[in-house]
C-alpha atoms as a PDB file:
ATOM      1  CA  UNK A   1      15.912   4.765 -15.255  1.00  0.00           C
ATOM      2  CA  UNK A   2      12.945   4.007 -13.064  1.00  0.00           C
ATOM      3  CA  UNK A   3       9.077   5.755 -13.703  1.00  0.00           C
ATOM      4  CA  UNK A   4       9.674   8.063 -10.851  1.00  0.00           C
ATOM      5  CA  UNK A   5      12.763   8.821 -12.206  1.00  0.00           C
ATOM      6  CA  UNK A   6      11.802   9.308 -15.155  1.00  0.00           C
ATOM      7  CA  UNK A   7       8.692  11.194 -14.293  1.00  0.00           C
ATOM      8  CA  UNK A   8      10.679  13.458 -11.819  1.00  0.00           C
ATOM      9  CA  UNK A   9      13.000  14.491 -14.674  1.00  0.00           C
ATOM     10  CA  UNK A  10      10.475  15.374 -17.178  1.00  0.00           C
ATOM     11  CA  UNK A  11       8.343  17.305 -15.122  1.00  0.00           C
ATOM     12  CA  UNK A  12      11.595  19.444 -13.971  1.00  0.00           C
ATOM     13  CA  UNK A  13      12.800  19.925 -17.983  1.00  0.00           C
ATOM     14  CA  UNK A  14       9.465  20.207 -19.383  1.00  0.00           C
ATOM     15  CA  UNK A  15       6.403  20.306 -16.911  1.00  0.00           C
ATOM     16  CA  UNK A  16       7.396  23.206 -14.221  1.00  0.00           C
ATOM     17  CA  UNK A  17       8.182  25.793 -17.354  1.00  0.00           C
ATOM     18  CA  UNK A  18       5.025  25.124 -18.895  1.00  0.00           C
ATOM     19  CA  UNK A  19       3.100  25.312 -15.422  1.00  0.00           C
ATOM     20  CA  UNK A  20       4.783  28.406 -15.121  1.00  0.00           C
ATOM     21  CA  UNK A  21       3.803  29.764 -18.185  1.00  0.00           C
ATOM     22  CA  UNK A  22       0.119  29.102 -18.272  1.00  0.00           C
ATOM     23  CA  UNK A  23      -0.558  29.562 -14.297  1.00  0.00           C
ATOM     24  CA  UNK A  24       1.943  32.604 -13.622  1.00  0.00           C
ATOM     25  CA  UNK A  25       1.896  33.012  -9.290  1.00  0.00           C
ATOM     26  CA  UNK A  26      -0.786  30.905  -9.587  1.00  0.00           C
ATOM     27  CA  UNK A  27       1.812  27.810 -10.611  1.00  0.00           C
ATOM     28  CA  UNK A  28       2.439  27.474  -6.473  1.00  0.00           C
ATOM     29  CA  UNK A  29      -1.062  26.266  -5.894  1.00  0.00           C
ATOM     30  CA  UNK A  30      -0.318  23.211  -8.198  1.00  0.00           C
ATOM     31  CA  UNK A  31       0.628  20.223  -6.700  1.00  0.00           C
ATOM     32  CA  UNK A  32       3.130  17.881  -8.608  1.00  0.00           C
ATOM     33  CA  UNK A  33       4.227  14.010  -8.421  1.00  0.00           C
ATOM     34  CA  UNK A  34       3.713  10.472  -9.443  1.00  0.00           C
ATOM     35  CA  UNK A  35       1.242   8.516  -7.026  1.00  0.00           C
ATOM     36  CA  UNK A  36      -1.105   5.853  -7.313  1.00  0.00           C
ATOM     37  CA  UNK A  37      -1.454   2.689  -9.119  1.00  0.00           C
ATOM     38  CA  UNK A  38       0.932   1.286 -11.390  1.00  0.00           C
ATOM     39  CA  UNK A  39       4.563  -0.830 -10.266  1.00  0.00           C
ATOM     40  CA  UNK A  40       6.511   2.760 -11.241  1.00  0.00           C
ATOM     41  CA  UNK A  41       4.456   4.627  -8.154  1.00  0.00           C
ATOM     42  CA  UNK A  42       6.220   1.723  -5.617  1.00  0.00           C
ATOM     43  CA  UNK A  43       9.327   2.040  -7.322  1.00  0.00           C
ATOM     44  CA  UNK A  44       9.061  -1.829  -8.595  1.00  0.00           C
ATOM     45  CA  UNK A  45       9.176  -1.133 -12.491  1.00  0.00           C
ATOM     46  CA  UNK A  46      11.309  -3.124 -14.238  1.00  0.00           C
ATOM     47  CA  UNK A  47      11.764  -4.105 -18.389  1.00  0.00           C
ATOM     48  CA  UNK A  48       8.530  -5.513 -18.441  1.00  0.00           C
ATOM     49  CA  UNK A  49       6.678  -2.736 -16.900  1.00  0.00           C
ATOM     50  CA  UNK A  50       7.450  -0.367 -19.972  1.00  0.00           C
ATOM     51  CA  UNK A  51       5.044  -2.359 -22.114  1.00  0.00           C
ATOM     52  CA  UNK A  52       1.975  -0.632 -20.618  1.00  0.00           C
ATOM     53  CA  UNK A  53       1.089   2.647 -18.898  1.00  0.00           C
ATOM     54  CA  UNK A  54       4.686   3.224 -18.595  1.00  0.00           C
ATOM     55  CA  UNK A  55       6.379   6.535 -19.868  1.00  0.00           C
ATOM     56  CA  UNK A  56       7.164  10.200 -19.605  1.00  0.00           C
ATOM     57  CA  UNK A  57       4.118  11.611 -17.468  1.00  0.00           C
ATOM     58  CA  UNK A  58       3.320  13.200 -13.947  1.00  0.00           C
ATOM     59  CA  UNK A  59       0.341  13.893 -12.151  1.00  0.00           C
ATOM     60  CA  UNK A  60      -0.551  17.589 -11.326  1.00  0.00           C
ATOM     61  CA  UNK A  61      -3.004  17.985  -8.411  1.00  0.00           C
ATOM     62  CA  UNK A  62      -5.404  20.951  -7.574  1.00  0.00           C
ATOM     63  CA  UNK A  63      -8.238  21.592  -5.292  1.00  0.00           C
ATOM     64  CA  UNK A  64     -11.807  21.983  -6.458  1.00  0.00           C
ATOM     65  CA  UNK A  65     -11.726  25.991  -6.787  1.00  0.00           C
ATOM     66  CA  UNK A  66      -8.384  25.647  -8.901  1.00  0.00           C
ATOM     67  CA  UNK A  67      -9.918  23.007 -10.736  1.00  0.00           C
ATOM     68  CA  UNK A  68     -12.620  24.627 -12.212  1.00  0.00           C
ATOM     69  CA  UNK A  69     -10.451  28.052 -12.994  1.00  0.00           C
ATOM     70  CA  UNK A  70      -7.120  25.890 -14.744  1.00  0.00           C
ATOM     71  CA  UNK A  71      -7.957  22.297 -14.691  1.00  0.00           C
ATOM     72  CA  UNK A  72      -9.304  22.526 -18.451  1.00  0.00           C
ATOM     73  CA  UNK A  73      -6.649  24.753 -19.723  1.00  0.00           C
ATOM     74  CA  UNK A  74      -3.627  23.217 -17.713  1.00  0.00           C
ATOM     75  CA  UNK A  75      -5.083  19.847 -19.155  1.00  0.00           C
ATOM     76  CA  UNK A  76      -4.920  21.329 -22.692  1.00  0.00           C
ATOM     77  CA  UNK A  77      -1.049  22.653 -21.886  1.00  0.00           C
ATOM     78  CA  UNK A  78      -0.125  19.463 -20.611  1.00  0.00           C
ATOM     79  CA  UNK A  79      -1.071  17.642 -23.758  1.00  0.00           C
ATOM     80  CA  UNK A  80       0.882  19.579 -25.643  1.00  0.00           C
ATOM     81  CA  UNK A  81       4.163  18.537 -23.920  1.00  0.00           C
ATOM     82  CA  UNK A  82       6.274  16.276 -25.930  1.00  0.00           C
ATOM     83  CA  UNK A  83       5.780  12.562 -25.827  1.00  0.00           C
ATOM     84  CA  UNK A  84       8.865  11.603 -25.825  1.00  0.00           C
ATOM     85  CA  UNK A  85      11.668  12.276 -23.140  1.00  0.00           C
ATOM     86  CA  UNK A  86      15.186  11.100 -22.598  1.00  0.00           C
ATOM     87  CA  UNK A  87      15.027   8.126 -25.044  1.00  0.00           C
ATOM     88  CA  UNK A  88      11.673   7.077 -23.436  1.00  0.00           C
ATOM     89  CA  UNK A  89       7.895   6.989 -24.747  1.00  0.00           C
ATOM     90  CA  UNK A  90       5.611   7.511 -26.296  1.00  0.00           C
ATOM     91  CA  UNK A  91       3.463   6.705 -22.978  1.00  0.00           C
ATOM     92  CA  UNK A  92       1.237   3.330 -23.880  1.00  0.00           C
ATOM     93  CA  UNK A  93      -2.039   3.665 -22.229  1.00  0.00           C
ATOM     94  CA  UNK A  94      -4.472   1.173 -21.251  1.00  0.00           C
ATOM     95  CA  UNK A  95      -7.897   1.112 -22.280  1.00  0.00           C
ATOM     96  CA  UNK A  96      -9.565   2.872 -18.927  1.00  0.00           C
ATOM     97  CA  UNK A  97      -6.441   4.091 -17.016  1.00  0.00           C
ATOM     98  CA  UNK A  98      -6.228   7.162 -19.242  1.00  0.00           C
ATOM     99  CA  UNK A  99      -6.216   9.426 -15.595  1.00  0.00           C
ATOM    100  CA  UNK A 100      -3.287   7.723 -14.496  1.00  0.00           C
ATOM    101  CA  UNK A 101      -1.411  11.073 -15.294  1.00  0.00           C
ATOM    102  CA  UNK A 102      -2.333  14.718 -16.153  1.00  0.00           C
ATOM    103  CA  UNK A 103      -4.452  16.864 -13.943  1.00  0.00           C
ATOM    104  CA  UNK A 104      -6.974  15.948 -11.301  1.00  0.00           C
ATOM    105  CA  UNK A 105      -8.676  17.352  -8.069  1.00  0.00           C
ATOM    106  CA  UNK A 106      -6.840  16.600  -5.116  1.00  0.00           C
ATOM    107  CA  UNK A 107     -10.243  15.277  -3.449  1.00  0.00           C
ATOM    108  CA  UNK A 108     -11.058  12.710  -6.304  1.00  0.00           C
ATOM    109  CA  UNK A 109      -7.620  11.451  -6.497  1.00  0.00           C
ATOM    110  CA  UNK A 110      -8.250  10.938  -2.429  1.00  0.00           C
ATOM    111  CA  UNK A 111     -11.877   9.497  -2.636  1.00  0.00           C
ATOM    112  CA  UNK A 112     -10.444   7.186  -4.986  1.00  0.00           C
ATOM    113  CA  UNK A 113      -8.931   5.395  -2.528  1.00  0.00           C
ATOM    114  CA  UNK A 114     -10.778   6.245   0.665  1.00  0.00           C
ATOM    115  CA  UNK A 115     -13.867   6.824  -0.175  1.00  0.00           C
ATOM    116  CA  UNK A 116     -13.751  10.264   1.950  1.00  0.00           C
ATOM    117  CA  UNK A 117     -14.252  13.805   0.856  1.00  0.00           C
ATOM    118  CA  UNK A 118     -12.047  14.471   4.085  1.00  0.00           C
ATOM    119  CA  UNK A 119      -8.700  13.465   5.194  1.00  0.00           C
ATOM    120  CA  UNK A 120      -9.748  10.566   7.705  1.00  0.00           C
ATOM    121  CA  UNK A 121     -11.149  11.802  10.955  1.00  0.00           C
ATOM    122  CA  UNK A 122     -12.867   9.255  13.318  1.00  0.00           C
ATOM    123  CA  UNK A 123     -12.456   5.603  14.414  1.00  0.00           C
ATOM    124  CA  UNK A 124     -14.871   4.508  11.730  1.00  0.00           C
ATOM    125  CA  UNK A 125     -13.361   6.776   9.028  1.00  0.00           C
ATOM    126  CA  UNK A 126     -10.133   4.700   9.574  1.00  0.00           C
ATOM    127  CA  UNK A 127     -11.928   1.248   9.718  1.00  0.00           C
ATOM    128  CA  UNK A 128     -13.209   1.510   6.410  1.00  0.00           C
ATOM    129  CA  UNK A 129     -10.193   1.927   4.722  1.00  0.00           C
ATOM    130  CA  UNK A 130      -8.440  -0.986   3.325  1.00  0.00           C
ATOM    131  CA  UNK A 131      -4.606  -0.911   3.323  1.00  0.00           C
ATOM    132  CA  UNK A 132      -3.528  -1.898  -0.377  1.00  0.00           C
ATOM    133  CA  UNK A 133      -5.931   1.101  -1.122  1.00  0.00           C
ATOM    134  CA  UNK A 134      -3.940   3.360   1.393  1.00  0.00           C
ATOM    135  CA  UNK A 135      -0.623   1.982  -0.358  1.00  0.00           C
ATOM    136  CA  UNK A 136      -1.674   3.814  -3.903  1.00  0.00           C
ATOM    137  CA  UNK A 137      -2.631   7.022  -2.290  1.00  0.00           C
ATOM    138  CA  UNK A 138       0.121   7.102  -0.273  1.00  0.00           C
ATOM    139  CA  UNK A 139       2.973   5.583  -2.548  1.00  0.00           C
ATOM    140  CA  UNK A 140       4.975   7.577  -5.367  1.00  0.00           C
ATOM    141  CA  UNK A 141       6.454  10.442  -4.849  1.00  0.00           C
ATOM    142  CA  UNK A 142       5.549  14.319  -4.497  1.00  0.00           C
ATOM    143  CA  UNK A 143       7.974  16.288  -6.622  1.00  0.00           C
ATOM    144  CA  UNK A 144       6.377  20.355  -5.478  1.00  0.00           C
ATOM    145  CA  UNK A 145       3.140  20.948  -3.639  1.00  0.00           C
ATOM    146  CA  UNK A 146       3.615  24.844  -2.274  1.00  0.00           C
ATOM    147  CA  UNK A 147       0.409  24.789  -1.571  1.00  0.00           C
ATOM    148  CA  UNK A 148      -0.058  21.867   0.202  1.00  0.00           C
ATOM    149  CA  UNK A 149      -3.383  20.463   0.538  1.00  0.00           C
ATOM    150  CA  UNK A 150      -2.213  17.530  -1.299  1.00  0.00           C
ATOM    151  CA  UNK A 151       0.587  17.034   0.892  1.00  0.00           C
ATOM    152  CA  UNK A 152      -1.731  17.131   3.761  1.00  0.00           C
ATOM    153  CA  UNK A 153      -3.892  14.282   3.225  1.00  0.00           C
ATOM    154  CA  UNK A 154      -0.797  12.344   2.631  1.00  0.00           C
ATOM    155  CA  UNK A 155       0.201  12.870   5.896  1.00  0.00           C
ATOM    156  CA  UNK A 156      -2.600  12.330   7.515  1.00  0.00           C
ATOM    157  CA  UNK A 157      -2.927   8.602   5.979  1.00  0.00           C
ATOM    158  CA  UNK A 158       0.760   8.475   6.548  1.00  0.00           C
ATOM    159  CA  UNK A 159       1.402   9.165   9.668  1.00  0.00           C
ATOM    160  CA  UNK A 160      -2.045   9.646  12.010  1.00  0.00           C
ATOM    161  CA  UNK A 161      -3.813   6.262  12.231  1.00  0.00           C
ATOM    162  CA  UNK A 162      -5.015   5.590  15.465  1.00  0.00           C
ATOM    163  CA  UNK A 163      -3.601   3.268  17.566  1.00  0.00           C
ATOM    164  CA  UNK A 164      -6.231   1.618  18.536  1.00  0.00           C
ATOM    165  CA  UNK A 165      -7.428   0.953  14.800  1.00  0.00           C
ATOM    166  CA  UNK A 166      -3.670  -0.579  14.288  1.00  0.00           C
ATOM    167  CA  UNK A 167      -3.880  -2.746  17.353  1.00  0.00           C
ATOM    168  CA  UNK A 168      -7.487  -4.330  15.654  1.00  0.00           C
ATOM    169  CA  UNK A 169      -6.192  -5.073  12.539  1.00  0.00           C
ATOM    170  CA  UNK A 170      -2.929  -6.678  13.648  1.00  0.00           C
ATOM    171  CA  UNK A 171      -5.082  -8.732  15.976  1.00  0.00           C
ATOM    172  CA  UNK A 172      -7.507  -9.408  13.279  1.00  0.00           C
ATOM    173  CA  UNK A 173      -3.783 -10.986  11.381  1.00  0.00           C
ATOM    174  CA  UNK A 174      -2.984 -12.823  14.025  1.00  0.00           C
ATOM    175  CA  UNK A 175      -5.894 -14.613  14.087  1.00  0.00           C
ATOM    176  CA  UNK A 176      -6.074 -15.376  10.007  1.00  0.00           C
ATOM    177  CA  UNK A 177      -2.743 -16.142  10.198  1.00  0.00           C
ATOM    178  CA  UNK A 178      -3.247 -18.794  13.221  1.00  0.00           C
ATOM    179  CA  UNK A 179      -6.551 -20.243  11.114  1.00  0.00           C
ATOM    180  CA  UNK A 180      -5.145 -20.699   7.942  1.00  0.00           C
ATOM    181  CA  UNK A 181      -0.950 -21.828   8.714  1.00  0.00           C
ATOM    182  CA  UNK A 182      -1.468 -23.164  12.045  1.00  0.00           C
ATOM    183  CA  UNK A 183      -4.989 -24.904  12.114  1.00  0.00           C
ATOM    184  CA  UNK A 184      -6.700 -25.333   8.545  1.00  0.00           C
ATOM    185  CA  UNK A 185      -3.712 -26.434   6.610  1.00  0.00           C
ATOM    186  CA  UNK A 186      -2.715 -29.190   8.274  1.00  0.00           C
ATOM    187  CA  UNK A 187      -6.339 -30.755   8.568  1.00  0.00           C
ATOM    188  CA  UNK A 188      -6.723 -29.787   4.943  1.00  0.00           C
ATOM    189  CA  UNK A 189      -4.288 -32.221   4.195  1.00  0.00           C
ATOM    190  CA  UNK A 190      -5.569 -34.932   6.222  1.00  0.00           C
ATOM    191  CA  UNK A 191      -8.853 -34.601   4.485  1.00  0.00           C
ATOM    192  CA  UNK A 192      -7.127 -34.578   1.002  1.00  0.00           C
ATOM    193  CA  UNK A 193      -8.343 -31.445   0.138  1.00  0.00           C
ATOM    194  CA  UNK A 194      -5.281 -30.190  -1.914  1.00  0.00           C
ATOM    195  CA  UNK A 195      -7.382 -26.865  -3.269  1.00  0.00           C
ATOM    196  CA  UNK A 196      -8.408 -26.638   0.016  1.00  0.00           C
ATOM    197  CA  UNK A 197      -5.006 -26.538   1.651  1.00  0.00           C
ATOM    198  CA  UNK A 198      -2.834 -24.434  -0.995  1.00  0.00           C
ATOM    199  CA  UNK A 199      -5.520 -21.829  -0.509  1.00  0.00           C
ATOM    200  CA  UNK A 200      -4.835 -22.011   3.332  1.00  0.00           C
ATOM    201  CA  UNK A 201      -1.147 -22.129   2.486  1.00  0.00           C
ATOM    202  CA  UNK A 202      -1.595 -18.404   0.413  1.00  0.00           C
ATOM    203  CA  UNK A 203      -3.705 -17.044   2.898  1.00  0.00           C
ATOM    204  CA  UNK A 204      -1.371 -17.856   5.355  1.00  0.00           C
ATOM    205  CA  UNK A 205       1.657 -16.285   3.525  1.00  0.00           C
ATOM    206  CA  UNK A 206      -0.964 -13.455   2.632  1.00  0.00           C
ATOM    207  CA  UNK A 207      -1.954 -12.507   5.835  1.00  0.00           C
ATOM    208  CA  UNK A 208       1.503 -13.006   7.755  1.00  0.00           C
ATOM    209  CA  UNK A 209       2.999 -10.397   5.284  1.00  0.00           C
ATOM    210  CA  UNK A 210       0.883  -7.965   6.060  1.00  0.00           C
ATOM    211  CA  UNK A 211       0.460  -8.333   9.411  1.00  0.00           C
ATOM    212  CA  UNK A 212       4.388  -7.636   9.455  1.00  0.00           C
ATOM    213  CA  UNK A 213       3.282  -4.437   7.447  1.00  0.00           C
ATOM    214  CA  UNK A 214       1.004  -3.419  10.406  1.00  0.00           C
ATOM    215  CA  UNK A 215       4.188  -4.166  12.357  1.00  0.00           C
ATOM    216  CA  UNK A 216       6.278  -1.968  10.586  1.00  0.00           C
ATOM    217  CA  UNK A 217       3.643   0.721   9.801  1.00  0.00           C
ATOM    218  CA  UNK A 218       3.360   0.718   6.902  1.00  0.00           C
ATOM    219  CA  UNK A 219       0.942  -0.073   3.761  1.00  0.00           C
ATOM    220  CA  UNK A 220       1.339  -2.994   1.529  1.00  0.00           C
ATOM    221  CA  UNK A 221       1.202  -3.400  -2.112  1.00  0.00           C
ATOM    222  CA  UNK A 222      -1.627  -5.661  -3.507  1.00  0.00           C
ATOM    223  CA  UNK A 223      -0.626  -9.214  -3.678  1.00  0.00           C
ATOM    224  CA  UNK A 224       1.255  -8.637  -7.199  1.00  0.00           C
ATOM    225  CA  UNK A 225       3.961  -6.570  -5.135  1.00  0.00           C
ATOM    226  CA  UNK A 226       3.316  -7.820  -1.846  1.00  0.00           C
ATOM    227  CA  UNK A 227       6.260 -10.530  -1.418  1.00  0.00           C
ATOM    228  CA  UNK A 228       7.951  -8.269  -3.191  1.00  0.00           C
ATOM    229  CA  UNK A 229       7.964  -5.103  -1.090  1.00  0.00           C
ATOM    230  CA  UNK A 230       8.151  -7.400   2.221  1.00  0.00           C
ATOM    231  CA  UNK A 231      11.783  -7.814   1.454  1.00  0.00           C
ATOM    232  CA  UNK A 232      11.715  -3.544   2.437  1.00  0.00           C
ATOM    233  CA  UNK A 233      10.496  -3.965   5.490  1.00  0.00           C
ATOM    234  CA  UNK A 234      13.357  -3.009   8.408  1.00  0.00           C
ATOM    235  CA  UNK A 235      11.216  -5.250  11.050  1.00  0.00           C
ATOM    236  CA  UNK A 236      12.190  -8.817   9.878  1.00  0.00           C
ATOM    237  CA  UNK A 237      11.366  -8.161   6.345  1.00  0.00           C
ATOM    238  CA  UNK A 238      14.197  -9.882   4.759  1.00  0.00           C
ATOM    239  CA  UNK A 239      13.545 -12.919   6.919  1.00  0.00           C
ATOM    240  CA  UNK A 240      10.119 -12.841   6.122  1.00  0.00           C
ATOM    241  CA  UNK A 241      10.451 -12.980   2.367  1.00  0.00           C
ATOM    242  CA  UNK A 242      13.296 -15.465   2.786  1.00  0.00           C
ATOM    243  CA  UNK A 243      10.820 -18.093   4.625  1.00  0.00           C
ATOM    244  CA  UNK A 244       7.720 -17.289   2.530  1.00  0.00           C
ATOM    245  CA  UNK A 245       9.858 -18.166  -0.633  1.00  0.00           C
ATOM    246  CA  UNK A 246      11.070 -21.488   1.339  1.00  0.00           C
ATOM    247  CA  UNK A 247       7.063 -22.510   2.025  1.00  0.00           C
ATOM    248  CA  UNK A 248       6.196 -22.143  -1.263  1.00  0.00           C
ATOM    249  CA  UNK A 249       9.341 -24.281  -2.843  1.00  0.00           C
ATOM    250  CA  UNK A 250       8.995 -27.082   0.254  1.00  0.00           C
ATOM    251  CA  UNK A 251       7.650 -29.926  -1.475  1.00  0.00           C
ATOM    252  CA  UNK A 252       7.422 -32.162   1.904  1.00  0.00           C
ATOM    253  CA  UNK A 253       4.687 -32.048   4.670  1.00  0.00           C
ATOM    254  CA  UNK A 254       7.019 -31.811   7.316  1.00  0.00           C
ATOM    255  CA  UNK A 255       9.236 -29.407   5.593  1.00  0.00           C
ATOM    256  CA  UNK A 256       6.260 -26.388   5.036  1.00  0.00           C
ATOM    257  CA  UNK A 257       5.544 -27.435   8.681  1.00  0.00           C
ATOM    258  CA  UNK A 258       8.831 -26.197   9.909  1.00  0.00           C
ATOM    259  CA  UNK A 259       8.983 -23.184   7.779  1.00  0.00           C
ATOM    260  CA  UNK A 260       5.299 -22.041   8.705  1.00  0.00           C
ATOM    261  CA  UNK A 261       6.348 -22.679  12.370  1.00  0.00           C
ATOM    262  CA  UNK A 262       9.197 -20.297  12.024  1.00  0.00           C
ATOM    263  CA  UNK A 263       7.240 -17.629  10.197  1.00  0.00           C
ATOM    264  CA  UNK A 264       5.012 -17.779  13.532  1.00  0.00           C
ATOM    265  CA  UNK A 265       7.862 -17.405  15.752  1.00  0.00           C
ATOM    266  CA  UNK A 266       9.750 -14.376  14.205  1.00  0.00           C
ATOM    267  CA  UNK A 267       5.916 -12.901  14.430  1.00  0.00           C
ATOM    268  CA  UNK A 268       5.381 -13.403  17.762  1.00  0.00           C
ATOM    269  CA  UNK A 269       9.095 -12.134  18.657  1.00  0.00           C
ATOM    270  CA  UNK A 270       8.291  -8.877  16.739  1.00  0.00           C
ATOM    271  CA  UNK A 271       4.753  -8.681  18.575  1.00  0.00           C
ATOM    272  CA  UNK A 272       6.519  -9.138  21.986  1.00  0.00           C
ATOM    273  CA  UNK A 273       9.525  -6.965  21.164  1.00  0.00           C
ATOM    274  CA  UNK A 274       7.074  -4.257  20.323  1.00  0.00           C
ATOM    275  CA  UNK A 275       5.010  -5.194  23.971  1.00  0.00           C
ATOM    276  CA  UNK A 276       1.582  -5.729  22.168  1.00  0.00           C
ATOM    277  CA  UNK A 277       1.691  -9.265  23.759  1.00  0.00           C
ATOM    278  CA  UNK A 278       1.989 -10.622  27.312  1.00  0.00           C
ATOM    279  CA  UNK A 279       1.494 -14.064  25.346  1.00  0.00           C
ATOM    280  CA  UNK A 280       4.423 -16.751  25.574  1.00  0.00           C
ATOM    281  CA  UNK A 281       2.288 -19.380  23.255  1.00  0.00           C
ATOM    282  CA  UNK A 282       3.303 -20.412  19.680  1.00  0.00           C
ATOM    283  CA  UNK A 283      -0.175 -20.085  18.634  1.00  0.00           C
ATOM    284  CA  UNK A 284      -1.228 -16.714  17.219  1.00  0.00           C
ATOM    285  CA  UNK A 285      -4.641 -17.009  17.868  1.00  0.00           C
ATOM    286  CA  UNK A 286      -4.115 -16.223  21.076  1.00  0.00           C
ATOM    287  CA  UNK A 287      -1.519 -13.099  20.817  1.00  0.00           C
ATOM    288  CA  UNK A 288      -4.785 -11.578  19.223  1.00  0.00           C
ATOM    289  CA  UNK A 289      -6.584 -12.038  21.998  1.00  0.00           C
ATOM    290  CA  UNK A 290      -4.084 -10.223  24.114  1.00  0.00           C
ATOM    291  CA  UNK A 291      -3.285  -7.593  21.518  1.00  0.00           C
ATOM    292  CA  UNK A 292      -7.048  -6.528  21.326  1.00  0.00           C
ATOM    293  CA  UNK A 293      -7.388  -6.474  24.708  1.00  0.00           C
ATOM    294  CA  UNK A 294      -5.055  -2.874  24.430  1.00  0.00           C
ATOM    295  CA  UNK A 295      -7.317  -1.256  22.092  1.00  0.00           C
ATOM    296  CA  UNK A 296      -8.413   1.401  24.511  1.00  0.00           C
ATOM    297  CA  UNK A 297     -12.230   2.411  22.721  1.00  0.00           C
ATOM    298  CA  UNK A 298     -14.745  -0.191  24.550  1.00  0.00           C
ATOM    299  CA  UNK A 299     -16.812  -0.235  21.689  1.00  0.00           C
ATOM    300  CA  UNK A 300     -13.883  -1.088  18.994  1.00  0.00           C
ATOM    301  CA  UNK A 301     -12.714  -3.258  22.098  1.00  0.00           C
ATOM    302  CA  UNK A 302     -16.282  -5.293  21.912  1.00  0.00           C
ATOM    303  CA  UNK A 303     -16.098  -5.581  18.144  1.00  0.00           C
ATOM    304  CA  UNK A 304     -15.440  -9.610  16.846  1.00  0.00           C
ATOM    305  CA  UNK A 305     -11.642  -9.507  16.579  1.00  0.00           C
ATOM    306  CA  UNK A 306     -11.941 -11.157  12.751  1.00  0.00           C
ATOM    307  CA  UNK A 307     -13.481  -8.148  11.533  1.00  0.00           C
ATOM    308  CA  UNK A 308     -10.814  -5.484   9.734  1.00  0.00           C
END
């Protein structure tokens, strides 16, 4: 059984009566899931997950004016649930990540990650937030949220980036990714700076998952998860995760040569097959170029295309 599995079922045997019971009509205004950090929230828990904030728990979600009628005695209710569930738990909590679970305001669990009191609204909203921080407020799952607020936000970061904040951040990618695979590795090497060059070689992997993130719209994972969840991806995610796993095992020159120049090419087919590119060149560096020259806000447009 996975967390979310897990935390699904308990809430449905054991958390929704007792919400019931202590909030009455008022129950509906509670928002209910599993979201945020953690490898159960992405759904990549395995065996070795369960040795640490890993167990029979769910997160229950209310707005500030909820909060300060129920939050204390819902928290109170909730601790009184049993620890145990199914043949799982106790829970195991790390020192510090005690609010993984339990009850919190819907705008803290937010600013968390944003930094916003608000749902994002403007151009600069969106630029501030980084993606692996969008991933835990927007991973998990949402198991009842009547009321919705919750819900909301999530859609917003889900669903309502602008396009013209996408279209500077994959060109901001594409030129990493050129910098680091196609240009700094290889004269890393020829200096014989080894450090140097493997750090070039993970940026490189680094940046071209992600960028095939922006591709697909969606969030990654921090780097823990990252190779992991590219394999999800339906744009070219297998392939990606396949060739990423071949440059790191090549132990020739020539051999992480080819595979870094094929990592490029299935990135500039996706960039082309999605028309963000009128590019034919091999050399990412300049697909940015022509991808930030669609961003349609002449201020963003004027901005250095290496800032995210």
């Amino acid at each position: 059984m996975t967390g979310l599995e897990l935390a699904e079922a308990y809430y449905r045997a054991v958390g929704q009566p007792m919400v019931a019971a202590e909030l009455g009509a008022a129950a509906r205004r509670v928002a209910v899931g599993l979201a945020g950090p953690g490898s159960e929230c992405f759904g990549f828990d395995d065996l070795l997950s369960r040795d640490h904030d890993w167990g029979p728990g769910f997160c229950l979600w209310l707005d500030d004016d909820d909060y300060a009628r129920y939050g204390e005695p819902l928290q109170q209710a909730y601790r009184q649930l049993p620890t145990t569930f199914g043949g799982f738990g106790p829970r195991i909590v790390s020192d510090g990540e005690e609010g993984r679970v339990g009850v919190a305001r819907i705008k803290t669990f937010y600013h968390t990650y944003t930094g916003l009191a608000h749902p994002p609204q403007s151009l600069h909203d969106w630029l501030q937030l980084s993606e692996q921080a969008l991933g835990l407020a927007t991973n998990g799952r949402v198991f009842s949220d009547s009321h919705g607020l919750f819900s909301h936000w999530r859609k917003v970061l889900l669903e309502q980036c602008p396009d013209d904040v996408r279209l500077h951040k994959i060109a901001s990618r594409c030129m990493t990714v050129a910098q680091s695979g196609q240009y700094n590795y290889q004269r890393c090497l020829q200096r014989g700076e080894v450090f140097a060059a493997q750090a070039a070689e993970n940026q490189f992997c680094r940046d071209a998952m992600e960028l095939l993130f922006l591709l697909n719209r969606r969030y990654p994972p921090f780097y823990k998860w990252l190779h992991h969840a590219c394999r999800q991806l339906p744009l070219g995610g297998d392939a990606l995760y396949g060739l990423v796993a071949g440059l790191l095992k090549a132990v020739t020159v020539d051999g992480k040569q080819q595979i870094s120049e094929q990592i490029c090419r299935l990135l500039v087919a996706e960039l082309q097959r999605q028309q963000l590119t009128d590019s034919h060149s091999d050399f990412l560096a300049e697909h940015a170029a022509s991808v930030h020259g669609r961003i349609s806000d002449g201020r963003l447009r004027s901005r250095f295309v290496l800032a995210r």
